[in-house]
C-alpha atoms as a PDB file:
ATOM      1  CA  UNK A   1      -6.651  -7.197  15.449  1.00  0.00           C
ATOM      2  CA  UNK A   2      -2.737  -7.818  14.857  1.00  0.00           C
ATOM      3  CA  UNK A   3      -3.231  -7.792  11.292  1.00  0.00           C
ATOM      4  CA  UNK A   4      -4.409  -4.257  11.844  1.00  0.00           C
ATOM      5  CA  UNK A   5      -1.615  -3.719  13.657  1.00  0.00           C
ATOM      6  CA  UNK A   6       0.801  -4.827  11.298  1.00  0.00           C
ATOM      7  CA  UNK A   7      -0.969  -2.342   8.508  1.00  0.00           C
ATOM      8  CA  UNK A   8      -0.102   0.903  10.947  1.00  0.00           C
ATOM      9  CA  UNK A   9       3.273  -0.321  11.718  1.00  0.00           C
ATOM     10  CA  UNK A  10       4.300  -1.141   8.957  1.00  0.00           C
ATOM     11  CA  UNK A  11       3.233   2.424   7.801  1.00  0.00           C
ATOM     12  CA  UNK A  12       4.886   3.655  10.642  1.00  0.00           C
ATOM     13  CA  UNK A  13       8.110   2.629   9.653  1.00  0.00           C
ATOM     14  CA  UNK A  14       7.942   2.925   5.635  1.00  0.00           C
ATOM     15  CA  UNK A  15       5.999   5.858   5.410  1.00  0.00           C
ATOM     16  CA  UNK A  16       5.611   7.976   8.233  1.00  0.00           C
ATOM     17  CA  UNK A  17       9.578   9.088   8.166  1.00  0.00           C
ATOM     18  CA  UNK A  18       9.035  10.333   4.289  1.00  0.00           C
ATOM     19  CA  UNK A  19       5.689  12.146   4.046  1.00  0.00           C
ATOM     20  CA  UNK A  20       4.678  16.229   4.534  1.00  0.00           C
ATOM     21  CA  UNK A  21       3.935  17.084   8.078  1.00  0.00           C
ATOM     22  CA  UNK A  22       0.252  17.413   7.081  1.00  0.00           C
ATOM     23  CA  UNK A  23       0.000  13.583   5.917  1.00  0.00           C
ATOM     24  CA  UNK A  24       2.132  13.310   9.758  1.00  0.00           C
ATOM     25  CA  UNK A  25      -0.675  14.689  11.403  1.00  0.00           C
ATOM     26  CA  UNK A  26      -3.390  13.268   9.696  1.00  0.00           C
ATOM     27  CA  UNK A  27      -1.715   9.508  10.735  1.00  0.00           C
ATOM     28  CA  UNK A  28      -1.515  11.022  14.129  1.00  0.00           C
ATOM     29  CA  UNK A  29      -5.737  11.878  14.249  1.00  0.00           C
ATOM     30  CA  UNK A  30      -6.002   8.196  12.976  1.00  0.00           C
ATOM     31  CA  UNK A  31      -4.125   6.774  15.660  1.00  0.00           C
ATOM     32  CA  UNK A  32      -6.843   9.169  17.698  1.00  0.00           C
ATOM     33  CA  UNK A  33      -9.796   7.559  15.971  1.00  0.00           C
ATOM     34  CA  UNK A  34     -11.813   5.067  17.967  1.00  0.00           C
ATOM     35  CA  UNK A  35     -11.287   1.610  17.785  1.00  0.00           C
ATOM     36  CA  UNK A  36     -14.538   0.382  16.003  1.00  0.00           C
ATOM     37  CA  UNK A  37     -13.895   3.505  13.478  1.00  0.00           C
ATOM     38  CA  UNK A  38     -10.365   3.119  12.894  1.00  0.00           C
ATOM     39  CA  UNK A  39     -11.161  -0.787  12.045  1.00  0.00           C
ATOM     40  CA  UNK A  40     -14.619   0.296   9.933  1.00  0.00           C
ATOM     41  CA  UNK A  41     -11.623   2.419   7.772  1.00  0.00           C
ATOM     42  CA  UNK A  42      -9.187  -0.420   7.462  1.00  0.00           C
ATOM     43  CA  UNK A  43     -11.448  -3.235   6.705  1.00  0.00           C
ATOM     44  CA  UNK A  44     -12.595  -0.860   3.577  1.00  0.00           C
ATOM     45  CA  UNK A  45     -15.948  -0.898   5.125  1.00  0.00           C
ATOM     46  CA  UNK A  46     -16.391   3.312   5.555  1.00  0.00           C
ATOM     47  CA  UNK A  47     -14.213   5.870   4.049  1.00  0.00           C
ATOM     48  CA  UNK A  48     -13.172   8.628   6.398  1.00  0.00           C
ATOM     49  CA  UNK A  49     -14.934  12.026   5.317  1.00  0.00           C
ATOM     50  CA  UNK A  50     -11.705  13.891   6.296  1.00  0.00           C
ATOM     51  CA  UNK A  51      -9.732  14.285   2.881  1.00  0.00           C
ATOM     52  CA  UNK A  52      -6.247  13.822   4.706  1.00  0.00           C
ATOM     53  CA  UNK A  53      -7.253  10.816   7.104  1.00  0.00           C
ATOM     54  CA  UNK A  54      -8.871   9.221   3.752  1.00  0.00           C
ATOM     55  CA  UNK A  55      -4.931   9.797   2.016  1.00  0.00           C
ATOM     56  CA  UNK A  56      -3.601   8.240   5.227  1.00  0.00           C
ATOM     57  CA  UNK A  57      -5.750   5.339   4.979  1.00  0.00           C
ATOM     58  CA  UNK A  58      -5.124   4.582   1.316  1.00  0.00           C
ATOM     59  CA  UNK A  59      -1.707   4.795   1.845  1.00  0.00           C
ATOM     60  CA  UNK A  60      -1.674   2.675   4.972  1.00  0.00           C
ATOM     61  CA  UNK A  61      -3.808   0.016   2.423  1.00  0.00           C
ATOM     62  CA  UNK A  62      -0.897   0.350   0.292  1.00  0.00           C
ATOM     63  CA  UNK A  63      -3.701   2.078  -2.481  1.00  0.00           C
ATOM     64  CA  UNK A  64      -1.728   5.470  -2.892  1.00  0.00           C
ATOM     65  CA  UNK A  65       2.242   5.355  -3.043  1.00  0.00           C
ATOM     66  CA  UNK A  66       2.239   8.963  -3.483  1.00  0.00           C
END
């Protein structure tokens, strides 16, 4: 889904560059989650049980400017 996409990217760019090495790796193991996971997480329809993917994703959403 581009839209998806755009989300990760645009994390990518913003983000990625600014945050701890842990929140680094943790975007890295979501960029290692499957497909139909990964999409489950960013459609807000699971949250990941991993406390630092979880961060990731809220930040990705734009939830958690921390």
């Amino acid at each position: 889904m581009r839209e998806l996409d755009e989300l990760l990217v645009r994390y990518l760019e913003n983000d990625y560059p600014n945050v701890s090495d842990d929140d680094k790796a943790a975007f890295r193991a979501v960029l290692e989650l499957a497909d139909p996971e990964l999409n489950a997480y960013l459609l807000q329809r699971q949250m990941p049980s991993s406390e630092p993917i979880a961060r990731v994703i809220n930040r990705i959403l734009r939830r958690d400017h921390t």
